[in-house]
PDB file of N, CA and C in Angstrom:
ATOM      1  N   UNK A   1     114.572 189.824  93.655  1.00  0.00           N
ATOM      2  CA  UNK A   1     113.195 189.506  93.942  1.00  0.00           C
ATOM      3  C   UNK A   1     112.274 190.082  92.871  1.00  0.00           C
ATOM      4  N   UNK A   2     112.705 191.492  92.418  1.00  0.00           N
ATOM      5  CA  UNK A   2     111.621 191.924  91.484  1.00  0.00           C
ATOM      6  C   UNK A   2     111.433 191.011  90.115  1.00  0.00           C
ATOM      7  N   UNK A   3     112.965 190.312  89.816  1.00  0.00           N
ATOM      8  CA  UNK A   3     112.930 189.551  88.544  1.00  0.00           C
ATOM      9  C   UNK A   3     112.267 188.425  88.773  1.00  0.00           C
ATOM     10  N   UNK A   4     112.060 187.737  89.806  1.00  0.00           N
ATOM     11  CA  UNK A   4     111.737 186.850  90.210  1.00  0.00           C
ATOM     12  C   UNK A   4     110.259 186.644  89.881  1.00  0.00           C
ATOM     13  N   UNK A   5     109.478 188.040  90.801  1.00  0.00           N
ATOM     14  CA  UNK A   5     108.327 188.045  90.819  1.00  0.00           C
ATOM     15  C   UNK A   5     107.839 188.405  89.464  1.00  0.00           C
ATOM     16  N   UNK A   6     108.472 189.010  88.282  1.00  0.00           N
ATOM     17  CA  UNK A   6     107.952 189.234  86.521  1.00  0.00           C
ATOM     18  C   UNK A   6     107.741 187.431  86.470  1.00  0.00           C
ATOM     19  N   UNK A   7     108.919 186.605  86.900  1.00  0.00           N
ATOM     20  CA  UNK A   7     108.951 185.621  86.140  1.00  0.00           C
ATOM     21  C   UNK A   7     107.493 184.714  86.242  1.00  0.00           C
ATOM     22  N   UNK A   8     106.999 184.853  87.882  1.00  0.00           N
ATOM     23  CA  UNK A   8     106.089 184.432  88.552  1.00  0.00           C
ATOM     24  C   UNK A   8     105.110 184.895  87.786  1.00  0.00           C
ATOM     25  N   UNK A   9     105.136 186.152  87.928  1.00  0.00           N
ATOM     26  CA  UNK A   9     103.471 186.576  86.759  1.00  0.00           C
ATOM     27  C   UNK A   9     103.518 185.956  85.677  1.00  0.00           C
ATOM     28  N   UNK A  10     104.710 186.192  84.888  1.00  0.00           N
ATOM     29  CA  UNK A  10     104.686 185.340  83.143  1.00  0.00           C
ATOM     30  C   UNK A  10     104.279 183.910  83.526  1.00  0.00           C
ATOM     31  N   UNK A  11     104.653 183.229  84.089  1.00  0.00           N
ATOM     32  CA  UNK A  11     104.273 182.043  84.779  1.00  0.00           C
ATOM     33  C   UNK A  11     102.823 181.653  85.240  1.00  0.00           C
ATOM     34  N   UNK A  12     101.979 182.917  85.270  1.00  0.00           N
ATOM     35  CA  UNK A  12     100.670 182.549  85.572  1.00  0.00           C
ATOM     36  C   UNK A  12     100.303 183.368  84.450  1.00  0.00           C
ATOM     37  N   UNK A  13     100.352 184.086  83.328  1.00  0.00           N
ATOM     38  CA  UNK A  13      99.742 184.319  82.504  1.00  0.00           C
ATOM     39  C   UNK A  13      99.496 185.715  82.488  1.00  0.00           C
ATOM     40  N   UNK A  14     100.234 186.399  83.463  1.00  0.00           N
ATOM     41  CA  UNK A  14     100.184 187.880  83.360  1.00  0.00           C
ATOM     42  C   UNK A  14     101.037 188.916  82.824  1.00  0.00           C
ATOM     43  N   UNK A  15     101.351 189.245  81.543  1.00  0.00           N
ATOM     44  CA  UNK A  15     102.154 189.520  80.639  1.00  0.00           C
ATOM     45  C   UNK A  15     101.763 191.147  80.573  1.00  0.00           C
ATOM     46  N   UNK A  16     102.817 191.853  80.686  1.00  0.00           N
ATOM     47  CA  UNK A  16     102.698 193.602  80.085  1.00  0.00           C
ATOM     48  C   UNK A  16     104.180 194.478  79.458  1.00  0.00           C
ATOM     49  N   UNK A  17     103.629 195.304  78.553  1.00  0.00           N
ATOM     50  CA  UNK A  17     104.868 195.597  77.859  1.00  0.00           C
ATOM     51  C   UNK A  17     106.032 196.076  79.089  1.00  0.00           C
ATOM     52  N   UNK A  18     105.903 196.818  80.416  1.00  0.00           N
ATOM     53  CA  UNK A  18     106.844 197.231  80.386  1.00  0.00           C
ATOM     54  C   UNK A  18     106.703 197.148  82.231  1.00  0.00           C
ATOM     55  N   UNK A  19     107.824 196.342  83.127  1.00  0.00           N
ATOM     56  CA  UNK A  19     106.851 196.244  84.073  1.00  0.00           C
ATOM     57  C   UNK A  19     107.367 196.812  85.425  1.00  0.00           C
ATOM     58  N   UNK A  20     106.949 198.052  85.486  1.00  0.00           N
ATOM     59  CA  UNK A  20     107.338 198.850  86.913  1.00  0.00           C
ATOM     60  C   UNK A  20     107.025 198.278  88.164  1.00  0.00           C
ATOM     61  N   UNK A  21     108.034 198.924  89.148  1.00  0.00           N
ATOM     62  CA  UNK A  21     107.621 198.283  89.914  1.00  0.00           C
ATOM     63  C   UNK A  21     106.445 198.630  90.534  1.00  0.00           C
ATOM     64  N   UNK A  22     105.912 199.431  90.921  1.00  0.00           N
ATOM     65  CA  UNK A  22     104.219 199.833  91.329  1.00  0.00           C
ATOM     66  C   UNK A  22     103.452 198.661  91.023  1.00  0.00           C
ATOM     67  N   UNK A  23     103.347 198.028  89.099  1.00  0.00           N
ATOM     68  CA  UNK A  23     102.517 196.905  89.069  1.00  0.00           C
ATOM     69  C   UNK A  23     102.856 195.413  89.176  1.00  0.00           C
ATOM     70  N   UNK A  24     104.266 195.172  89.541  1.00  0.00           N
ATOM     71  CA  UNK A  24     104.458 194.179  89.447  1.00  0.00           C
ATOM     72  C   UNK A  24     103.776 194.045  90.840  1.00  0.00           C
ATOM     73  N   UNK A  25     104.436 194.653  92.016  1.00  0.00           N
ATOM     74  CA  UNK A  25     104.204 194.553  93.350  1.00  0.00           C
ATOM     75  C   UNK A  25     102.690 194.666  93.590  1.00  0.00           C
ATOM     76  N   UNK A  26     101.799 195.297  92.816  1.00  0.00           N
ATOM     77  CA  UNK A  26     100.573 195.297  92.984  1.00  0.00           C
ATOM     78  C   UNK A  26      99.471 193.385  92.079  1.00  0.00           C
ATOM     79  N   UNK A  27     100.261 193.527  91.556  1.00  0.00           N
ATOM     80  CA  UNK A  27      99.526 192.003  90.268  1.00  0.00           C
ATOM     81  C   UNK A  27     100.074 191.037  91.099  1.00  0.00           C
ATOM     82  N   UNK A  28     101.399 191.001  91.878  1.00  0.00           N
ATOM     83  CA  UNK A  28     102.148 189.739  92.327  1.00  0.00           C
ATOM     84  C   UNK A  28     101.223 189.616  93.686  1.00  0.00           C
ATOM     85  N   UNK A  29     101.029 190.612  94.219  1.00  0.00           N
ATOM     86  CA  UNK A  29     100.168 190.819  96.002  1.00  0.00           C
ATOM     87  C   UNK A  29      98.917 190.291  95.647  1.00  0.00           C
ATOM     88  N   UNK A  30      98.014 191.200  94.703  1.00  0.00           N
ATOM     89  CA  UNK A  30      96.878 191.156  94.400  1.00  0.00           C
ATOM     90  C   UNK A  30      96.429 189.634  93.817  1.00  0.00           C
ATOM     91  N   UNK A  31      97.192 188.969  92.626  1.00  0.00           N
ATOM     92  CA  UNK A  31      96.855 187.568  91.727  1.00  0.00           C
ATOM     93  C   UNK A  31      97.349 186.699  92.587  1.00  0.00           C
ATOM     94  N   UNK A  32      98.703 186.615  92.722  1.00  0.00           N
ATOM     95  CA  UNK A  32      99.193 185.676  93.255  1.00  0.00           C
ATOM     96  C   UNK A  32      99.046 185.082  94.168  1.00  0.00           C
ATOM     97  N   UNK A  33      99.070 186.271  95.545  1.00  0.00           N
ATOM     98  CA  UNK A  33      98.614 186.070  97.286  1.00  0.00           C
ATOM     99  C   UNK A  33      97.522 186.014  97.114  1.00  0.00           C
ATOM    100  N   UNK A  34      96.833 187.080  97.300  1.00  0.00           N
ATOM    101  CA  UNK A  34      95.327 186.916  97.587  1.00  0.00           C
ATOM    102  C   UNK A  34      94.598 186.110  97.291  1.00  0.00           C
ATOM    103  N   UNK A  35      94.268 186.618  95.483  1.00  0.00           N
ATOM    104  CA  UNK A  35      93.469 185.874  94.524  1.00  0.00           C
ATOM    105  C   UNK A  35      93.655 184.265  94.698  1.00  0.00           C
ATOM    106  N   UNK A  36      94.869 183.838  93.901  1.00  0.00           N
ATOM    107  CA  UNK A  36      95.208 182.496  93.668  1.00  0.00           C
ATOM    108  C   UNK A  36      95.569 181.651  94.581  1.00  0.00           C
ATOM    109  N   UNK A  37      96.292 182.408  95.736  1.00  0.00           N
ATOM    110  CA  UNK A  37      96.908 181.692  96.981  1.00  0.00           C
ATOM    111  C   UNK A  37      98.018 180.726  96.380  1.00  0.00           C
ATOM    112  N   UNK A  38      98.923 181.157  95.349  1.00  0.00           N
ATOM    113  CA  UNK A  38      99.951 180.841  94.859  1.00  0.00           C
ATOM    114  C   UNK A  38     101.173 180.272  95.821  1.00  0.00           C
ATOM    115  N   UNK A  39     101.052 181.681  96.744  1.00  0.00           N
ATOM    116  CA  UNK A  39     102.487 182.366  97.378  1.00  0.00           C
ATOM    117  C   UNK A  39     101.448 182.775  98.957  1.00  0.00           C
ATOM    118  N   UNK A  40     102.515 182.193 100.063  1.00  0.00           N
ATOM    119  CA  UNK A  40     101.955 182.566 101.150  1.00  0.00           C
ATOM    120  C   UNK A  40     101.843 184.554 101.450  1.00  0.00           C
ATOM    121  N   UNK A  41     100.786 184.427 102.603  1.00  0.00           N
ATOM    122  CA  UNK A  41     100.767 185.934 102.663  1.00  0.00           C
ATOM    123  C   UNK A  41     101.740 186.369 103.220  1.00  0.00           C
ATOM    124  N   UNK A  42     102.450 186.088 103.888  1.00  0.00           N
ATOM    125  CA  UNK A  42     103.592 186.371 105.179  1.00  0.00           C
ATOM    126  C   UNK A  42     105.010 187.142 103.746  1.00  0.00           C
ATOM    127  N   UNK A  43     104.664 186.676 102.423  1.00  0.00           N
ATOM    128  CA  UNK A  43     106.042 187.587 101.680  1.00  0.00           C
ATOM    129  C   UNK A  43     104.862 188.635 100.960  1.00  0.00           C
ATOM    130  N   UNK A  44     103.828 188.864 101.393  1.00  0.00           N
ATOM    131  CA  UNK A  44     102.951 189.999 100.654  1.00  0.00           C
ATOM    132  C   UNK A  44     104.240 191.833 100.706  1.00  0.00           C
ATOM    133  N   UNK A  45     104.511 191.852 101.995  1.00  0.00           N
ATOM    134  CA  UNK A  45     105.410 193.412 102.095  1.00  0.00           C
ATOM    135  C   UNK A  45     106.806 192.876 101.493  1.00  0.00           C
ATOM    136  N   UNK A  46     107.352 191.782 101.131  1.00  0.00           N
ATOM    137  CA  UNK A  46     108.276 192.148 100.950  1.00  0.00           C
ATOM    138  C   UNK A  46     109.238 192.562  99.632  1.00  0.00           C
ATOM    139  N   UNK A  47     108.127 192.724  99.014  1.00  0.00           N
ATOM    140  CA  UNK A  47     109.170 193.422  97.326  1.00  0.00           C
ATOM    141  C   UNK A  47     108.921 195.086  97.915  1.00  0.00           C
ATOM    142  N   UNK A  48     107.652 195.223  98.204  1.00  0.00           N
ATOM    143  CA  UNK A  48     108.033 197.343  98.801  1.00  0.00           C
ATOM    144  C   UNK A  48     109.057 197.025  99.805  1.00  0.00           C
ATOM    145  N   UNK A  49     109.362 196.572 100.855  1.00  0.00           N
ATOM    146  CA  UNK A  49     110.302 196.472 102.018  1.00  0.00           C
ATOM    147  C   UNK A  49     111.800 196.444 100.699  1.00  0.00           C
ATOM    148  N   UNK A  50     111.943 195.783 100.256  1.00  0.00           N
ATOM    149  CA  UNK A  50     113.267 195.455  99.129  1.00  0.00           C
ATOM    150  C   UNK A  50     113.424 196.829  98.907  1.00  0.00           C
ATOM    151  N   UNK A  51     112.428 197.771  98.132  1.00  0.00           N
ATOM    152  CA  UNK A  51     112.529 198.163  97.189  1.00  0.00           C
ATOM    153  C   UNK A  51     112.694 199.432  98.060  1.00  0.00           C
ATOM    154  N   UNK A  52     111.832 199.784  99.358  1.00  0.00           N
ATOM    155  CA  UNK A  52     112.547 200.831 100.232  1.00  0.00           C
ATOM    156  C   UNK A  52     113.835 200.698 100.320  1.00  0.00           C
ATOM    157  N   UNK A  53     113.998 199.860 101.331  1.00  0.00           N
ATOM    158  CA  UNK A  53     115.737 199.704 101.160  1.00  0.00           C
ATOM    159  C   UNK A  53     116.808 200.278 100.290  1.00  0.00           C
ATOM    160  N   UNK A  54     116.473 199.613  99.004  1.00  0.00           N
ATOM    161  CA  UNK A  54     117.150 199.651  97.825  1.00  0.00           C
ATOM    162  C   UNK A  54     117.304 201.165  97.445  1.00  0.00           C
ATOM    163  N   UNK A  55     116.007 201.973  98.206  1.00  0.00           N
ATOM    164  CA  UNK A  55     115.945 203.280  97.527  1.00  0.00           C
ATOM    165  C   UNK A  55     116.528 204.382  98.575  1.00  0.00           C
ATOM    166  N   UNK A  56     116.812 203.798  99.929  1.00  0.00           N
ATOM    167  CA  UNK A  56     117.747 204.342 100.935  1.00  0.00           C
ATOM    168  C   UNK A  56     118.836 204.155 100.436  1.00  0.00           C
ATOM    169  N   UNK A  57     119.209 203.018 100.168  1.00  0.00           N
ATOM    170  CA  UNK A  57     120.889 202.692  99.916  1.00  0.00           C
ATOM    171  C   UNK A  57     121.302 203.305  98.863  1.00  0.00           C
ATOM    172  N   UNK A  58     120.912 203.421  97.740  1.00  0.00           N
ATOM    173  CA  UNK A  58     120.883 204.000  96.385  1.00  0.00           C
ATOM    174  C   UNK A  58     120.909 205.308  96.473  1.00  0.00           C
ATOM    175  N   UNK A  59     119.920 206.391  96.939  1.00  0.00           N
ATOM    176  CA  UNK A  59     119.242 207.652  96.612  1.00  0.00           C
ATOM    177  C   UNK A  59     119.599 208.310  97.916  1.00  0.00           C
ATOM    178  N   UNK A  60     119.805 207.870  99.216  1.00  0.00           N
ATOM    179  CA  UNK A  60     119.375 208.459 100.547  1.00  0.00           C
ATOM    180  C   UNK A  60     121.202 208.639 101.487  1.00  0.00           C
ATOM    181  N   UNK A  61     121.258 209.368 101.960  1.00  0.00           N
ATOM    182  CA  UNK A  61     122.684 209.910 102.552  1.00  0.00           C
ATOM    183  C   UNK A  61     122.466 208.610 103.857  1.00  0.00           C
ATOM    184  N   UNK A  62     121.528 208.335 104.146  1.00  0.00           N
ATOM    185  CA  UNK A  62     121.382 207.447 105.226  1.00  0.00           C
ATOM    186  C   UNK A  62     121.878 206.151 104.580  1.00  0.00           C
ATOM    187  N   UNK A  63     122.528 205.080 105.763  1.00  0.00           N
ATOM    188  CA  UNK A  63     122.987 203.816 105.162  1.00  0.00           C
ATOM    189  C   UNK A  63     122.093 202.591 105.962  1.00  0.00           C
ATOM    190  N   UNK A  64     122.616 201.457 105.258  1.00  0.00           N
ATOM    191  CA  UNK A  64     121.515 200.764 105.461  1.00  0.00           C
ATOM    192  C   UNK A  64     122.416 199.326 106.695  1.00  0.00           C
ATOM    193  N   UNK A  65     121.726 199.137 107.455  1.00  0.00           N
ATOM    194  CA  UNK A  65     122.591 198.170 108.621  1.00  0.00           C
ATOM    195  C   UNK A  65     122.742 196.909 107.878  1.00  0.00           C
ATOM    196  N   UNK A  66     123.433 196.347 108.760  1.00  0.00           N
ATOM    197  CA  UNK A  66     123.895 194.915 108.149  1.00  0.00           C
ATOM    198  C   UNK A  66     123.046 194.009 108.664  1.00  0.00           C
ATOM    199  N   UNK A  67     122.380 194.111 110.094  1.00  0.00           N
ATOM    200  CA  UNK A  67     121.048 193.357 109.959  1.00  0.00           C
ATOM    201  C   UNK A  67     119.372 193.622 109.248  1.00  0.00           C
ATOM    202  N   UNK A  68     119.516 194.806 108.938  1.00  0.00           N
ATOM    203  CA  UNK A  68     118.144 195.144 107.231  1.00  0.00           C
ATOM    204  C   UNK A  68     119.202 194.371 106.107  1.00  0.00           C
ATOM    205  N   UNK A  69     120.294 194.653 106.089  1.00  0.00           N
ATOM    206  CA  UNK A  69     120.610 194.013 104.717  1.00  0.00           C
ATOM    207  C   UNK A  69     120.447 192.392 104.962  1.00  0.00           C
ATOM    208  N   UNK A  70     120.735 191.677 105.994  1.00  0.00           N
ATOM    209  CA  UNK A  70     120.997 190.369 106.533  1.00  0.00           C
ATOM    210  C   UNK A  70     119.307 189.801 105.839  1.00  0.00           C
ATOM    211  N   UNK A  71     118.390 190.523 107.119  1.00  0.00           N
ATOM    212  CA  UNK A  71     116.646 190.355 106.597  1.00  0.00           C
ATOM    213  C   UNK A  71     116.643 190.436 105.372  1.00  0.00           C
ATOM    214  N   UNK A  72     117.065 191.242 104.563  1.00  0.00           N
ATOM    215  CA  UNK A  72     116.671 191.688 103.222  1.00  0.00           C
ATOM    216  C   UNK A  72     116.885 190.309 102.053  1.00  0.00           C
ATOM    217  N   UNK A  73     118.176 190.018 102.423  1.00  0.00           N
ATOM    218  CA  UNK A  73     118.803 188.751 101.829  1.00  0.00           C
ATOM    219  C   UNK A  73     117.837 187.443 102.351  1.00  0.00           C
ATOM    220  N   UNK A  74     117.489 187.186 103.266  1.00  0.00           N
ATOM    221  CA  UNK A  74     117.001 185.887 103.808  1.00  0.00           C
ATOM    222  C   UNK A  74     115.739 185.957 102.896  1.00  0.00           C
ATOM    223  N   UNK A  75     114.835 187.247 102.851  1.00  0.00           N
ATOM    224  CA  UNK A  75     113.419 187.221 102.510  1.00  0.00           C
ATOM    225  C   UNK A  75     114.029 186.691 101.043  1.00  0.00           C
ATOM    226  N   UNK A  76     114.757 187.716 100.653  1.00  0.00           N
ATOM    227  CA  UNK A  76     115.032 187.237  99.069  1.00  0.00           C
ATOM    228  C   UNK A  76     114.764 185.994  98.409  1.00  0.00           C
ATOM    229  N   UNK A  77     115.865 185.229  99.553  1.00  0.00           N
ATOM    230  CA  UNK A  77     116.015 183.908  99.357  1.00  0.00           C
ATOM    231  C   UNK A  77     115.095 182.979  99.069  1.00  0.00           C
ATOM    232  N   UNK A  78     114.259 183.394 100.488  1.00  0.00           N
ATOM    233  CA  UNK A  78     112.745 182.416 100.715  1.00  0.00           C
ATOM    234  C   UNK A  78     112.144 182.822  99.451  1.00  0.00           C
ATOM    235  N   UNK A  79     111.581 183.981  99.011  1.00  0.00           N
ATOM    236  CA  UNK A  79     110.921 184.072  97.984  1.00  0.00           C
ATOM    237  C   UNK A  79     111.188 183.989  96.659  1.00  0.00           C
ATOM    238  N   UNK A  80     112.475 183.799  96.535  1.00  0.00           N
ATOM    239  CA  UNK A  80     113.066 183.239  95.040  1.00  0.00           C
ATOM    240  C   UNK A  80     113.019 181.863  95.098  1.00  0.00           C
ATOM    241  N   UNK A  81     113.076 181.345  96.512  1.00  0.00           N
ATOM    242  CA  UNK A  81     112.867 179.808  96.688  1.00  0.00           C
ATOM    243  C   UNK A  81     111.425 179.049  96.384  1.00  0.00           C
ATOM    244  N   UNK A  82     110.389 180.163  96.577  1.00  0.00           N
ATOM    245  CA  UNK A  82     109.208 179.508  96.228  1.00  0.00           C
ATOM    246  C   UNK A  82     109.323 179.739  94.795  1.00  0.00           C
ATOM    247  N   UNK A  83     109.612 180.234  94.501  1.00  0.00           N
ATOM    248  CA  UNK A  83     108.702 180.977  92.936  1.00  0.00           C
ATOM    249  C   UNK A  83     109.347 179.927  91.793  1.00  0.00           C
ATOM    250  N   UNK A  84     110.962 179.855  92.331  1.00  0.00           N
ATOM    251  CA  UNK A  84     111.779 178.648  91.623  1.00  0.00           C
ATOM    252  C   UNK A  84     110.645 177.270  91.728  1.00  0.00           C
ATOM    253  N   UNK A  85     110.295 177.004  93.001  1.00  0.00           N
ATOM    254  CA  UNK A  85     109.723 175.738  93.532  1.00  0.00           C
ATOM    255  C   UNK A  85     108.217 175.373  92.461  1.00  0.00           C
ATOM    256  N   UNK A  86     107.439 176.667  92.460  1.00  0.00           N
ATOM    257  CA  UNK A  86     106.015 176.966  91.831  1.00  0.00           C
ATOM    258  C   UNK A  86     106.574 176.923  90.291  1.00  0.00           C
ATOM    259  N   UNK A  87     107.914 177.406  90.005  1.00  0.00           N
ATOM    260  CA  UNK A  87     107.591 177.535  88.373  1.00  0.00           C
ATOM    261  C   UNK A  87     108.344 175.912  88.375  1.00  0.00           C
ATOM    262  N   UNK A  88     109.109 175.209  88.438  1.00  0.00           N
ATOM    263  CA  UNK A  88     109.872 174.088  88.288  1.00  0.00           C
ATOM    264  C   UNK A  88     108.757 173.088  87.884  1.00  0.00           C
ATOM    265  N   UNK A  89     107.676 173.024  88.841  1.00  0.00           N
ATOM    266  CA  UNK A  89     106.654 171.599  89.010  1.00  0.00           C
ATOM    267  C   UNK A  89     105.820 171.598  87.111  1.00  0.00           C
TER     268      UNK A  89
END
């Protein structure tokens, strides 16, 4: 999802040397949702939701269930599905 959403910004014209996640998730929420109404609001939480996760499973002694991972995958999907859909046209 995070590659997804760089591609989405380059795609609307928002280009930076180096792109953490703090601003992607902030330029993709902020330009995309809000501003432009690109991308529905309903995937606004879900690159921080990903990226918690990612940082339990990764960093945290705690594990992550198979229905957060199940959600985790579906959102993915949907939102790699638009962004494919928005950059294709």
């Amino acid at each position: 999802m995070f590659q997804a959403a760089i591609a989405a910004l380059l795609h609307n014209g928002l280009k930076r040397g180096k792109y953490d996640h703090k601003w992607v998730q902030s330029e993709f929420n902020e330009r995309l949702i809000k501003r432009k109404k690109v991308y529905p609001g309903r995937i606004k939480p879900y690159l921080m939701e990903m990226q918690m996760l990612r940082n339990t499973a990764d960093y945290e002694n705690d594990t992550v269930s198979k229905k957060d991972a199940y959600d985790q995958l579906r959102k993915a999907q949907e939102m790699i599905g638009l962004i494919e859909k928005e950059i294709e046209q």
